[in-house]
C-alpha atoms as a PDB file:
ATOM      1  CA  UNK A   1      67.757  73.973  81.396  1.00  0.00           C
ATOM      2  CA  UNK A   2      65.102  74.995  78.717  1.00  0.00           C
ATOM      3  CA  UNK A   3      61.418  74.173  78.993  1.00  0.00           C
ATOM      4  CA  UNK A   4      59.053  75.172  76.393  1.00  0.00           C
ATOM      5  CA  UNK A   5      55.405  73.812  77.509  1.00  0.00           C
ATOM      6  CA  UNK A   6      52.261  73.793  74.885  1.00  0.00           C
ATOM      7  CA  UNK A   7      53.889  77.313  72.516  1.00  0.00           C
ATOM      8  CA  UNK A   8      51.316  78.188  70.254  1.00  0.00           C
ATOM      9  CA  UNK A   9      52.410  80.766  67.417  1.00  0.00           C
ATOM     10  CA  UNK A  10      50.013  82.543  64.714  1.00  0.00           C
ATOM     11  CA  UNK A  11      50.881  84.602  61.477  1.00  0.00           C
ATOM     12  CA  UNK A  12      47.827  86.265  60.979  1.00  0.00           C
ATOM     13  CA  UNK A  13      45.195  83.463  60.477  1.00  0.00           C
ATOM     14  CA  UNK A  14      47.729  80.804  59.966  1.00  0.00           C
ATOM     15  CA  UNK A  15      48.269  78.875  63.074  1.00  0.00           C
ATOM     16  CA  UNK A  16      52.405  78.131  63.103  1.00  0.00           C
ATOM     17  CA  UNK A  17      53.327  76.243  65.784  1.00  0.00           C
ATOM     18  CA  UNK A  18      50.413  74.532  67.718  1.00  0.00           C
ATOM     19  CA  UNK A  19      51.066  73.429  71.064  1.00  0.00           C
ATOM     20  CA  UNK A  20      54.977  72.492  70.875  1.00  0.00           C
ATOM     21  CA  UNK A  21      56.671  71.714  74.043  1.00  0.00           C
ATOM     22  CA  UNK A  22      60.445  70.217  74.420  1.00  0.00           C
ATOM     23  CA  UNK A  23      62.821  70.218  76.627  1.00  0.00           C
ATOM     24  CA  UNK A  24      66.970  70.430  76.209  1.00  0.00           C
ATOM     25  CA  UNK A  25      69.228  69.611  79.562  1.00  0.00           C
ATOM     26  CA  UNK A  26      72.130  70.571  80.280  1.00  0.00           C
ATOM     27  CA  UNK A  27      74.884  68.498  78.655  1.00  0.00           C
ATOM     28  CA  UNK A  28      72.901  67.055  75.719  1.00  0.00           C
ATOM     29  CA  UNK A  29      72.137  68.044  72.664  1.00  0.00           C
ATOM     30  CA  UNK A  30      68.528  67.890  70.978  1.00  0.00           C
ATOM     31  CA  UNK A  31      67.941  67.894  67.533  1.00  0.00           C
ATOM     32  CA  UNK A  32      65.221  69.647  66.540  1.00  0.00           C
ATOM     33  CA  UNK A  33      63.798  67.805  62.877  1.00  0.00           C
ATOM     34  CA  UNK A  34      61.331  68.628  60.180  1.00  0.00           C
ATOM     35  CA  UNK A  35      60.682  69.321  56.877  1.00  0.00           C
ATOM     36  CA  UNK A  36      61.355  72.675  55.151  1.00  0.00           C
ATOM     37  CA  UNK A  37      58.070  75.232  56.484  1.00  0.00           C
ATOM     38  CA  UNK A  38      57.088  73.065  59.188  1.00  0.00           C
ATOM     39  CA  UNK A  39      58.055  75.924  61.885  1.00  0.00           C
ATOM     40  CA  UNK A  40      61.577  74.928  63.170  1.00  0.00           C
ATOM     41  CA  UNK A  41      62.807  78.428  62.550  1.00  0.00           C
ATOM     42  CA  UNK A  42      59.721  79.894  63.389  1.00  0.00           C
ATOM     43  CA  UNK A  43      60.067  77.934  67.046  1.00  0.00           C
ATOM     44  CA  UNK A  44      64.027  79.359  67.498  1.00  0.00           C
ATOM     45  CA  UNK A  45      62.639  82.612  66.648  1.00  0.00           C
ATOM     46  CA  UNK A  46      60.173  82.466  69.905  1.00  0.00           C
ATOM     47  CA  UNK A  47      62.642  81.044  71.833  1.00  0.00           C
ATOM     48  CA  UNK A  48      64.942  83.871  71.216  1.00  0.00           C
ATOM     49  CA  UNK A  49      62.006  86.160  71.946  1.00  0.00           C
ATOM     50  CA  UNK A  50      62.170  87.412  68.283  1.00  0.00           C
ATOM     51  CA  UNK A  51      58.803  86.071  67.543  1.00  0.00           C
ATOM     52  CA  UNK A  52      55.570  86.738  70.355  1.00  0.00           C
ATOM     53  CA  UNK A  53      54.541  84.322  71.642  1.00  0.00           C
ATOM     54  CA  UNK A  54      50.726  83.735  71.612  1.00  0.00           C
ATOM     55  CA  UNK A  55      49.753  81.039  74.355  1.00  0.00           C
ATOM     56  CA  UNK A  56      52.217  78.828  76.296  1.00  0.00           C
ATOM     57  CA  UNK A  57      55.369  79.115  78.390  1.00  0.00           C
ATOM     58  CA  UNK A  58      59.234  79.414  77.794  1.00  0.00           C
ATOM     59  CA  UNK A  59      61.321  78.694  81.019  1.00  0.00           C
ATOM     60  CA  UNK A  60      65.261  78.599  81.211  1.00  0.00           C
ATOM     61  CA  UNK A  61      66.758  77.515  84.329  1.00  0.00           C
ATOM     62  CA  UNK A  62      63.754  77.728  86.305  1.00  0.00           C
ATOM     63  CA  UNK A  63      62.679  81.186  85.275  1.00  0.00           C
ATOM     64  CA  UNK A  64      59.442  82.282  82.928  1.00  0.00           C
ATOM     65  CA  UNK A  65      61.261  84.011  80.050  1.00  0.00           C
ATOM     66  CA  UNK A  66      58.380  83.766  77.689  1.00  0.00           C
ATOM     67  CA  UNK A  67      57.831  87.286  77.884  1.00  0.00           C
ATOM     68  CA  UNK A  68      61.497  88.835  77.992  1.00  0.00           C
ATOM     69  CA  UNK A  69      63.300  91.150  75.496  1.00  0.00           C
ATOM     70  CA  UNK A  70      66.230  88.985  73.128  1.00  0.00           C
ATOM     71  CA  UNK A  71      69.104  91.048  74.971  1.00  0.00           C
ATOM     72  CA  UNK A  72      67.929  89.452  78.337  1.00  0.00           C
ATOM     73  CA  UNK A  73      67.271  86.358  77.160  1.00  0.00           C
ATOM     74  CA  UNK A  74      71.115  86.723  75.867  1.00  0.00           C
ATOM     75  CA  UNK A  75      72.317  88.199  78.921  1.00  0.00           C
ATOM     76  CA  UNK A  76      70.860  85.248  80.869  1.00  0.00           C
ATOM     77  CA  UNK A  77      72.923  82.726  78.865  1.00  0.00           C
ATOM     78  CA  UNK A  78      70.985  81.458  75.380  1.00  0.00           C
ATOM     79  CA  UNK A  79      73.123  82.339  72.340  1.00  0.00           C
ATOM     80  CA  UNK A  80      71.681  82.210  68.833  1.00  0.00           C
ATOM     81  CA  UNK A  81      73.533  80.941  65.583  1.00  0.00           C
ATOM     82  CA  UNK A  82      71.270  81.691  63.078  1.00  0.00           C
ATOM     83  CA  UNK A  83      70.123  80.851  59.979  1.00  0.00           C
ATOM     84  CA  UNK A  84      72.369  82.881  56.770  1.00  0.00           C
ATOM     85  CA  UNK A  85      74.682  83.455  60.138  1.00  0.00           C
ATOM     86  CA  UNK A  86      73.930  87.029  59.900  1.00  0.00           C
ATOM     87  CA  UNK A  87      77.207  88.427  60.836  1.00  0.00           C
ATOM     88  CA  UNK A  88      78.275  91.969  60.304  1.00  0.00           C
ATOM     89  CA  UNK A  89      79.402  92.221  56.831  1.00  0.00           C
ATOM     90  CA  UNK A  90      80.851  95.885  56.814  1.00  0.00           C
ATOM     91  CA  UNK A  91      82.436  94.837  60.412  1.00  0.00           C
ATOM     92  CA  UNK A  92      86.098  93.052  60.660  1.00  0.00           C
ATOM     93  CA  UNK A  93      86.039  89.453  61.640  1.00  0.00           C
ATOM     94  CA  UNK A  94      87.651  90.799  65.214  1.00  0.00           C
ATOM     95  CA  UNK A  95      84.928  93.637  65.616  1.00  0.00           C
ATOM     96  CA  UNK A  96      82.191  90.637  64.811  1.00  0.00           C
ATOM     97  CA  UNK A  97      83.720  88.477  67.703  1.00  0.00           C
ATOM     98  CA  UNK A  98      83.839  91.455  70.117  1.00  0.00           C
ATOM     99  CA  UNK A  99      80.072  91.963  69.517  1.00  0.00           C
ATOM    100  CA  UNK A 100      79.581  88.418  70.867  1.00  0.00           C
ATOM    101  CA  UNK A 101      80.925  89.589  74.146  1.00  0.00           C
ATOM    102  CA  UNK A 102      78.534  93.001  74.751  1.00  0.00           C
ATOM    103  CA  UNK A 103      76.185  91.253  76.651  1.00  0.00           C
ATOM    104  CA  UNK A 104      79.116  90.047  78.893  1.00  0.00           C
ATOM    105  CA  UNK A 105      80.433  92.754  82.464  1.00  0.00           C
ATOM    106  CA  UNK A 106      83.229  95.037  81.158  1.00  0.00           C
ATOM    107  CA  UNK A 107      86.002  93.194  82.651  1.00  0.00           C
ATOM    108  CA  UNK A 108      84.969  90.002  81.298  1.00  0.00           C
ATOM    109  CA  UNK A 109      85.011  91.348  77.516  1.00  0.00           C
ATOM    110  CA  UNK A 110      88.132  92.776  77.704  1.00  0.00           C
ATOM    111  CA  UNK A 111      89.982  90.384  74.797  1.00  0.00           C
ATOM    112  CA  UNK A 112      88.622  87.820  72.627  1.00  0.00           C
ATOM    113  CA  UNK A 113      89.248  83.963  74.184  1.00  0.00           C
ATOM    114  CA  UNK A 114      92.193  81.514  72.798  1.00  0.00           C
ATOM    115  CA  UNK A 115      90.250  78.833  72.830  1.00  0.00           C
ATOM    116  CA  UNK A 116      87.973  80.304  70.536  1.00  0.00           C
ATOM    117  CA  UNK A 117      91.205  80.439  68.322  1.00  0.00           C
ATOM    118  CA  UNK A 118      91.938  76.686  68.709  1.00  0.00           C
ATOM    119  CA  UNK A 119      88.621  75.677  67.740  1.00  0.00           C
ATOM    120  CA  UNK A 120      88.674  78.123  64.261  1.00  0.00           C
ATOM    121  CA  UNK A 121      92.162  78.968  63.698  1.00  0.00           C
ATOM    122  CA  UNK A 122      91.175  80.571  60.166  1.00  0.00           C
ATOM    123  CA  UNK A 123      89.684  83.637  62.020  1.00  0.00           C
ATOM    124  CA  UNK A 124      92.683  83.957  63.791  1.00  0.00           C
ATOM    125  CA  UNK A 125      94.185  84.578  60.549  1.00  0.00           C
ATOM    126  CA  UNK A 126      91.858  86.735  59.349  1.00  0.00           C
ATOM    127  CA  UNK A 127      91.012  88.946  62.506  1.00  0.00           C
ATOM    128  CA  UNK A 128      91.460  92.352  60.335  1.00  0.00           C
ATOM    129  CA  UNK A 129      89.428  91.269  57.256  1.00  0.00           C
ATOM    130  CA  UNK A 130      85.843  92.180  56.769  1.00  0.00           C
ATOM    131  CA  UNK A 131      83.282  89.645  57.776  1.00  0.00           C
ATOM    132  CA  UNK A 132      81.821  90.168  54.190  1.00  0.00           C
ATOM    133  CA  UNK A 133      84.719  88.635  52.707  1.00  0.00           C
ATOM    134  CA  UNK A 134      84.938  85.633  54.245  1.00  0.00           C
ATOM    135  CA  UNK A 135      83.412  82.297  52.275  1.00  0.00           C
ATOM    136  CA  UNK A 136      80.137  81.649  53.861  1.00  0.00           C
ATOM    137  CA  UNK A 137      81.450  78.224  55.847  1.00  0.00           C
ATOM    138  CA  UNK A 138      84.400  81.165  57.572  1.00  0.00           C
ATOM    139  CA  UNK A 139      81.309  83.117  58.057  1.00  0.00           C
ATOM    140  CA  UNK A 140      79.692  80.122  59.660  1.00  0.00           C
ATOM    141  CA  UNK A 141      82.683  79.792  61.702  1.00  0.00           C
ATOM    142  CA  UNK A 142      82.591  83.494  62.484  1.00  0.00           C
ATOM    143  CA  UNK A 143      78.796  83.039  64.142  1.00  0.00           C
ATOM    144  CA  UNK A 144      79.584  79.701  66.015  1.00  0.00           C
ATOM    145  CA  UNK A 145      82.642  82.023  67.613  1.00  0.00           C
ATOM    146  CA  UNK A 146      80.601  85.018  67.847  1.00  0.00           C
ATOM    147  CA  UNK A 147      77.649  83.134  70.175  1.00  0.00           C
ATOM    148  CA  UNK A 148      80.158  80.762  72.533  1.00  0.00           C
ATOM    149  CA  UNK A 149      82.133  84.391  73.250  1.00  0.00           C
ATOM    150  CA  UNK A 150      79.183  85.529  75.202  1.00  0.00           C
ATOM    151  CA  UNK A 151      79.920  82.674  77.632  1.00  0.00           C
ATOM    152  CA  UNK A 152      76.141  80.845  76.622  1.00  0.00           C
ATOM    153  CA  UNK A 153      74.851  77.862  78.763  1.00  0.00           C
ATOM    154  CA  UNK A 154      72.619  76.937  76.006  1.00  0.00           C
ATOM    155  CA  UNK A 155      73.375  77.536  72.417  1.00  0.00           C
ATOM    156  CA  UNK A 156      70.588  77.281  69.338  1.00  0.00           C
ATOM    157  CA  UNK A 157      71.740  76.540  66.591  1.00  0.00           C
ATOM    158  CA  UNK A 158      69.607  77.267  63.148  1.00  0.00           C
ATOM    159  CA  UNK A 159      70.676  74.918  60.031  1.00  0.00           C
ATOM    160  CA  UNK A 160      74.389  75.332  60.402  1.00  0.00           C
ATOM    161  CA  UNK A 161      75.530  72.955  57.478  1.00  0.00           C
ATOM    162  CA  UNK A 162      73.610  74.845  54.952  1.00  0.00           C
ATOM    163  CA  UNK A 163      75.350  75.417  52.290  1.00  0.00           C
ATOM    164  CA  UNK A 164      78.578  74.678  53.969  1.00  0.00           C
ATOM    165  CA  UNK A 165      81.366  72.742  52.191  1.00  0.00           C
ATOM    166  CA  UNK A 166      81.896  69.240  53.549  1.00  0.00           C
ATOM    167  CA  UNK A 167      85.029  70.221  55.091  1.00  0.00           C
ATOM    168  CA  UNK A 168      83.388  72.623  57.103  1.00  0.00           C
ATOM    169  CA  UNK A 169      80.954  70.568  57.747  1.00  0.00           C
ATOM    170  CA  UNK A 170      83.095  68.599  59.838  1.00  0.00           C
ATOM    171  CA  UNK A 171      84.517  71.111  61.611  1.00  0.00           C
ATOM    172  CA  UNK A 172      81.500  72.262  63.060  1.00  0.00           C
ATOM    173  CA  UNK A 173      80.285  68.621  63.779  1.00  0.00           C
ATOM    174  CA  UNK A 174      83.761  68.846  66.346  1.00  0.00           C
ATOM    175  CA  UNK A 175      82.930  71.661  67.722  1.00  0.00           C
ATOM    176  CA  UNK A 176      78.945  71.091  68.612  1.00  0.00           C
ATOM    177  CA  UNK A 177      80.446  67.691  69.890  1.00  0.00           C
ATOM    178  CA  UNK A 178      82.829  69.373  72.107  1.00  0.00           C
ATOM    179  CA  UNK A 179      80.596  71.566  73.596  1.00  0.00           C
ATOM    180  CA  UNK A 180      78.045  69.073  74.336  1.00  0.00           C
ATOM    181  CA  UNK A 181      81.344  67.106  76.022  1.00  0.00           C
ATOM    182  CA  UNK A 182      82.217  69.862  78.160  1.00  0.00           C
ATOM    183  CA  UNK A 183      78.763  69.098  80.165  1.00  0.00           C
ATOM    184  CA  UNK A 184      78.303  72.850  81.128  1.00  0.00           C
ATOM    185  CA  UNK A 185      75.515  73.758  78.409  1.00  0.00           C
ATOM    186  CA  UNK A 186      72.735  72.495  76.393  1.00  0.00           C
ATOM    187  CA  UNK A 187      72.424  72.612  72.714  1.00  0.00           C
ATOM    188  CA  UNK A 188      69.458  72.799  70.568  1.00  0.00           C
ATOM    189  CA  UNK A 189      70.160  71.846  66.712  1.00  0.00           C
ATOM    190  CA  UNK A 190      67.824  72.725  64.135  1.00  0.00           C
ATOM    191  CA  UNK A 191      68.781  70.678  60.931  1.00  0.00           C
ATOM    192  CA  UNK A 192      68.266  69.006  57.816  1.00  0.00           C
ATOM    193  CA  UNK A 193      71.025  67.624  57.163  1.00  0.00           C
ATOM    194  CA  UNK A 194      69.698  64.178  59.439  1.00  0.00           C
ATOM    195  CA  UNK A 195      73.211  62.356  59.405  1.00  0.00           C
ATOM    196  CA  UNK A 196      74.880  64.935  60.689  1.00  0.00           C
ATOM    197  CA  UNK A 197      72.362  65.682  63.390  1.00  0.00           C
ATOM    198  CA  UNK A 198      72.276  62.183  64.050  1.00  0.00           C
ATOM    199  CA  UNK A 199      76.064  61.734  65.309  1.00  0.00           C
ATOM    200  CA  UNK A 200      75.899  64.599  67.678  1.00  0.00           C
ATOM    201  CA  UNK A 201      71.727  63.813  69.131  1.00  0.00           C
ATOM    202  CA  UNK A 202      71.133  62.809  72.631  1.00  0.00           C
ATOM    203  CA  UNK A 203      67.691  63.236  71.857  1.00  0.00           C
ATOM    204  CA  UNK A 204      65.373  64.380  69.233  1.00  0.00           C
ATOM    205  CA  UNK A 205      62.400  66.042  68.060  1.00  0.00           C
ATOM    206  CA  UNK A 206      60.695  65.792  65.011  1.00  0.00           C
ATOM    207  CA  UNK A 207      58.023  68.608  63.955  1.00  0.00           C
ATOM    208  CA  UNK A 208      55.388  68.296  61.229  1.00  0.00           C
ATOM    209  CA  UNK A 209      53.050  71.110  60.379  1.00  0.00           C
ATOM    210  CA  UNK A 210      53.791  73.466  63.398  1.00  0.00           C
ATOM    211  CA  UNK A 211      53.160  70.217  65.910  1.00  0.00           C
ATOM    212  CA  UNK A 212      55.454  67.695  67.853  1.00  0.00           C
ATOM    213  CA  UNK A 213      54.506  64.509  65.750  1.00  0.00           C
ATOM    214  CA  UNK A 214      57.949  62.455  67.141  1.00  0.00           C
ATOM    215  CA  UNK A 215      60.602  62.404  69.795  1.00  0.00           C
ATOM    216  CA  UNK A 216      62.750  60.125  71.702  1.00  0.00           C
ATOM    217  CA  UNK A 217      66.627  59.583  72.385  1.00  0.00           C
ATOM    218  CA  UNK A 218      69.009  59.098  69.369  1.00  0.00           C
ATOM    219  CA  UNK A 219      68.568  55.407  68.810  1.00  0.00           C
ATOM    220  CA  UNK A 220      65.422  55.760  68.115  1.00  0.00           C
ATOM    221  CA  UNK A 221      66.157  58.750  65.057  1.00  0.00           C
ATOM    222  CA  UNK A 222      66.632  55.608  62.158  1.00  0.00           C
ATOM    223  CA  UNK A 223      63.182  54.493  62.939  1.00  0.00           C
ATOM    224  CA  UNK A 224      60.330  54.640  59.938  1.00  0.00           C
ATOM    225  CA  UNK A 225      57.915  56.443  61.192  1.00  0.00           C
ATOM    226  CA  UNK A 226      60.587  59.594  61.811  1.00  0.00           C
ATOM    227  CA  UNK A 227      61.827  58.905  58.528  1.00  0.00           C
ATOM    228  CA  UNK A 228      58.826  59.157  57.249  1.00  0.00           C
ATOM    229  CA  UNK A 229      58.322  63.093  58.518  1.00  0.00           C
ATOM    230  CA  UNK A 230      62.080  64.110  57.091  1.00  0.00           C
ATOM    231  CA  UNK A 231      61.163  62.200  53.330  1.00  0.00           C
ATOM    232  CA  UNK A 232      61.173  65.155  50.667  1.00  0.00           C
END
């Protein structure tokens, strides 16, 4: 579903990401591994065409998106949970879900989904409140609901247990695992947390200094030398 073949990336002189490529199928989830400044977010960033990129080639289902605009890369079906969640503080909890549906045809965005309910019932509760006042694992909640409203077939997903509360945390562990059940989308995880993205991994990737230095399928995640890359 997503092919990213030899993505090079600079900041100024600094070469970021040197020659990355991955792919993430449909119906599995990748976790995407590294320590802190090795260019995981930098990578998402690209991929959501946030970021230029400099040499290489970003394909979703078949197509060469490396050079396309974030709203088309969202109106094709790739849905972005990022980092600090970025929601819309001054905006009510219902007005941030209903800007998860703008890239979707009118009569497709006409109300927000149930099932979105079922999977957070705490923004059901809090619909009217402003996004600002939630507790930042609701507002976690709030971006995972915001991104599967626009109906993504692959969702990227940037550090979503930071600073979450460990009840939280397993809440969204259910959720990434029911998506990657349903068998209709791919996920990409970008974490640190490496138990947690271990339990939900088909596969992984581990990056070190801006390069691939490991991957392989999740039995393989435990092994030293990918230890070794995550060590602090």
């Amino acid at each position: 579903m997503l092919q990213v073949e030899h993505l090079n990336q600079y900041y100024g002189a600094a070469h970021t990401l040197r020659g990355v490529s991955l792919s993430v199928p449909q119906g599995q989830c990748v976790a995407l591994l590294g320590r802190n400044g090795v260019g995981k977010t930098t990578l998402l960033k690209c991929l959501m065409g946030v970021l230029p990129v400099a040499r290489g080639k970003v394909s979703f289902d078949g197509r060469d998106i490396t050079r396309w605009q974030p709203h088309q890369r969202a109106a094709a079906g790739i849905a972005y949970v990022p980092q600090g969640r970025e929601i819309f503080a001054r905006l009510t909890v219902e007005e941030n879900l209903l800007m998860g549906m703008a890239v979707l045809p009118r009569r497709e965005a006409a109300a927000i989904r149930d099932d979105v309910f079922e999977l957070f019932p705490v923004l059901k509760e809090m619909l009217h409140r402003r996004g600002g006042d939630l507790s930042g694992g609701q507002q976690q909640q709030l971006a995972i609901a915001r991104a599967m409203l626009s109906r993504p077939r692959l969702i990227i997903f940037d550090e979503p247990t930071e600073g979450i509360q460990p009840s939280i945390i397993k809440d969204i562990g259910r959720v990434i695992s029911l998506l990657r059940e349903r068998g209709d989308m791919g996920i990409l995880l970008c974490e640190q947390y490496f138990d947690f993205a271990r339990e939900l991994a088909d596969r992984f990737v581990v990056l070190s200094r801006g390069e691939v230095v490991a991957e392989g399928v999740q039995a393989d995640m435990d092994s030293e030398h990918v230890r070794r890359h995550l060590a602090v």
